[in-house]
Protein backbone atom coordinates (compact mmCIF):
# COMPACT_ATOMS: atom_id res chain seq x y z
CA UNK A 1 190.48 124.51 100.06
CA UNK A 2 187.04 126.15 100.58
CA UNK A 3 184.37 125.81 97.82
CA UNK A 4 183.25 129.11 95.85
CA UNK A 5 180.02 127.20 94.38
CA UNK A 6 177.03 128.89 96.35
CA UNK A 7 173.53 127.06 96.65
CA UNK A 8 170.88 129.45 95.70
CA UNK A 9 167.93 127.83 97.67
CA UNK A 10 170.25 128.75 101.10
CA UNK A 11 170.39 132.25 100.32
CA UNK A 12 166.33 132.66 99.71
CA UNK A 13 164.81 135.35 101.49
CA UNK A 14 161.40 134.78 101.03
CA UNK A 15 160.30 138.59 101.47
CA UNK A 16 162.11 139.22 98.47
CA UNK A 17 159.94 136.33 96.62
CA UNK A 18 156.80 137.33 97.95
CA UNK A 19 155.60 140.74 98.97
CA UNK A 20 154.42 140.36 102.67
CA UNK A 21 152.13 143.69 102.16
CA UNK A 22 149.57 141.49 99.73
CA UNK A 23 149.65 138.84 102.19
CA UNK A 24 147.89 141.50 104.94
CA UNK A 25 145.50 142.72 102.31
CA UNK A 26 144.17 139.34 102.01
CA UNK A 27 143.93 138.79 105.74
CA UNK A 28 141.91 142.04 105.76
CA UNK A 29 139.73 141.19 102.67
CA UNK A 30 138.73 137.42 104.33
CA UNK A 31 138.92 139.43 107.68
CA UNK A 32 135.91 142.13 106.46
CA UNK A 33 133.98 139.17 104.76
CA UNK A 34 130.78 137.63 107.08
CA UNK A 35 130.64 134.27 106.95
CA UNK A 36 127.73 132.36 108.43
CA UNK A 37 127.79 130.78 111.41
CA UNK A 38 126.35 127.17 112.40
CA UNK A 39 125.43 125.05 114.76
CA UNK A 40 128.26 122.10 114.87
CA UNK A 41 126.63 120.54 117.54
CA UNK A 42 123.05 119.86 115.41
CA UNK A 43 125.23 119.02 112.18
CA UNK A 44 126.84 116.02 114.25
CA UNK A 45 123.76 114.87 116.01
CA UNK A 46 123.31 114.57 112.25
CA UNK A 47 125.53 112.57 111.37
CA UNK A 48 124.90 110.29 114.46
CA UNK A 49 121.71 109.48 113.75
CA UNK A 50 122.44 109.00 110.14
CA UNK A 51 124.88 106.25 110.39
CA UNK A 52 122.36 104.47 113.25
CA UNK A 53 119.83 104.50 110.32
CA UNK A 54 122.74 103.01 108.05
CA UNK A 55 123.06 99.94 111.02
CA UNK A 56 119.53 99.88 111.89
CA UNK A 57 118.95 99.02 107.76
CA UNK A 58 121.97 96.70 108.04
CA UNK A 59 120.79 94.89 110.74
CA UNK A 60 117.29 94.37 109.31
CA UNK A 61 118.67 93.04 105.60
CA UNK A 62 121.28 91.06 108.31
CA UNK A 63 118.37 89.46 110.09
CA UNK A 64 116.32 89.00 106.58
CA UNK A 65 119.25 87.61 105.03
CA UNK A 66 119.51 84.99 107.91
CA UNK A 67 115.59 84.77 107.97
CA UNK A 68 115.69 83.24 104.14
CA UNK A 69 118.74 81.10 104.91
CA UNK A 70 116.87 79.28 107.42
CA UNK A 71 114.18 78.65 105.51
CA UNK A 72 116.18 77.66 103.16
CA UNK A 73 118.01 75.34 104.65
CA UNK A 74 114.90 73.75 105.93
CA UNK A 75 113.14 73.82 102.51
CA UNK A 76 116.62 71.81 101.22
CA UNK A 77 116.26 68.96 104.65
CA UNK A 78 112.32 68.52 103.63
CA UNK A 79 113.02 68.02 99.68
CA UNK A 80 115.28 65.37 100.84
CA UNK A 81 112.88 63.78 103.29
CA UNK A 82 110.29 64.26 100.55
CA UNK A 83 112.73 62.74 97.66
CA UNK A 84 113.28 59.45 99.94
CA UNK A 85 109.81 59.15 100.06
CA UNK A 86 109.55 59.64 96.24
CA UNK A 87 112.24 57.12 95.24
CA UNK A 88 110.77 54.32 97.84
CA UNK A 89 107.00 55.17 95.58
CA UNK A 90 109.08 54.75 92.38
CA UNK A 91 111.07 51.76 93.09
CA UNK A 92 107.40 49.68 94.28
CA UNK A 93 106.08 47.26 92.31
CA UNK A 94 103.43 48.18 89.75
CA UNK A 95 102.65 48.22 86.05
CA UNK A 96 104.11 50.87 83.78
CA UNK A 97 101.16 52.50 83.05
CA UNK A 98 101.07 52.92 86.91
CA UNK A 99 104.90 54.02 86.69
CA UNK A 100 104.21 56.64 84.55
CA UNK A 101 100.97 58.03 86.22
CA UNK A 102 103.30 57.75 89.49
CA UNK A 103 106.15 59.89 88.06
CA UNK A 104 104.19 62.56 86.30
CA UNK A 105 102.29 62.91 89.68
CA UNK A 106 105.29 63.01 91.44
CA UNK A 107 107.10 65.50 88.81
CA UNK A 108 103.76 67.83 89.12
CA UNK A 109 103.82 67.88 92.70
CA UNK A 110 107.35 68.80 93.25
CA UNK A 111 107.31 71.86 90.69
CA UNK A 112 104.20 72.98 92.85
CA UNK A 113 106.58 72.88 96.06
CA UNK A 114 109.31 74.08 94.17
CA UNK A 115 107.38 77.26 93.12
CA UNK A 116 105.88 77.57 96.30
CA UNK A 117 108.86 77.80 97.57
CA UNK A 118 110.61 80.10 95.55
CA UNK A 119 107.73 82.65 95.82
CA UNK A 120 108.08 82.29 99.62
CA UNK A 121 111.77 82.88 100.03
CA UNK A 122 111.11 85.82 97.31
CA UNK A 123 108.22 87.51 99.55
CA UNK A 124 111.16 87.27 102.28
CA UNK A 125 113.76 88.76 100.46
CA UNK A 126 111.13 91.47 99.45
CA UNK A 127 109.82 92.01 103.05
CA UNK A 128 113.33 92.43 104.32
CA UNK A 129 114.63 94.83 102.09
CA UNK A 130 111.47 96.95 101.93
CA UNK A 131 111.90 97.38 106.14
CA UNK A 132 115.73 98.52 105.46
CA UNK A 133 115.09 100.67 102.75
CA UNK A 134 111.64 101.99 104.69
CA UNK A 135 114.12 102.82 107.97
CA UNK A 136 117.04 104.31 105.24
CA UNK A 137 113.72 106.58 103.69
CA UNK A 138 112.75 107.82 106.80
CA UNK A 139 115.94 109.05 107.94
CA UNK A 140 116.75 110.55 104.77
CA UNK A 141 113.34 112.60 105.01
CA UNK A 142 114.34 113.63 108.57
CA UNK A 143 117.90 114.81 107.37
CA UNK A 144 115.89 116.86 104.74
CA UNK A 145 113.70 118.18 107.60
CA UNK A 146 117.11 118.97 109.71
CA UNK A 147 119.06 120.84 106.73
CA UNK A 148 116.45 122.82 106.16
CA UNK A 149 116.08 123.95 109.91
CA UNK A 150 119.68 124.46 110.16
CA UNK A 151 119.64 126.66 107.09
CA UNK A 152 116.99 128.88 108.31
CA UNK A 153 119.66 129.05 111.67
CA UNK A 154 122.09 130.17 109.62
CA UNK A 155 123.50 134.12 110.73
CA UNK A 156 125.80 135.96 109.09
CA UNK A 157 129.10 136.11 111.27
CA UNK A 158 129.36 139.90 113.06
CA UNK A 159 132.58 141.29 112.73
């Protein structure tokens, strides 16, 4: 027994959907238009030397970053040196007039380090990301320098 249902999307004929004549008046129309014309090779020099800046600033915030964590870590290693120091002062024998002298001495001096310290690792942390962003500002000058020689290349396509 053959089947008399038909599927419509088999019998398409897309010339009768479309007509084909518009289709060639647009491929004249974009055909007629000039278009400028670049230079591809400049545009991805570009590029290339844009995402070097992008490393290059990585790198130095990379090295900062590992700058401050070493100085860190050593600040940490001589407050512990320093608090073994601090506890052997404490736990001497004395009166507690001399106690107390001893301790606010002791509690004076270590928020002097303390700050110290914090103001160094923050000039470090400063220093760092002012060479990044100072490579990243450069670069972004040059690509303003580049676009605007590449625009004054520009030539309308000849056709």
């Amino acid at each position: 027994m053959t089947s008399t249902i038909k599927n419509p999307f088999l019998d398409f004929d897309p010339t009768k959907f479309w007509d084909m004549s518009r289709f060639t008046d647009m491929q004249k129309m974009f055909g007629d238009m000039k278009l400028p014309t670049g230079d591809f090779d400049s545009v991805l020099a570009s590029q290339r030397r844009n995402v070097e800046a992008v490393v290059a600033a990585n790198q130095l915030a990379l090295e900062g970053a590992q700058a401050v964590a070493r100085r860190h870590a050593e600040i940490v290693r001589q407050t512990i040196e320093e608090t073994s120091s601090v506890v052997t002062q404490l736990i001497t024998p004395g009166t507690p007039e001399d106690k107390v002298a001893k301790q606010a001495e002791l509690i004076k001096s270590a928020f002097e380090h303390a700050s110290a310290n914090m103001k160094e690792l923050g000039e470090m942390i400063a220093k760092s990301n002012t060479e990044a962003v100072e490579v990243l500002t450069k670069r972004l000058q040059e690509n303003f320098d580049e676009v605007q020689t590449m625009l004054g290349k520009l030539t309308p396509k000849k056709g």
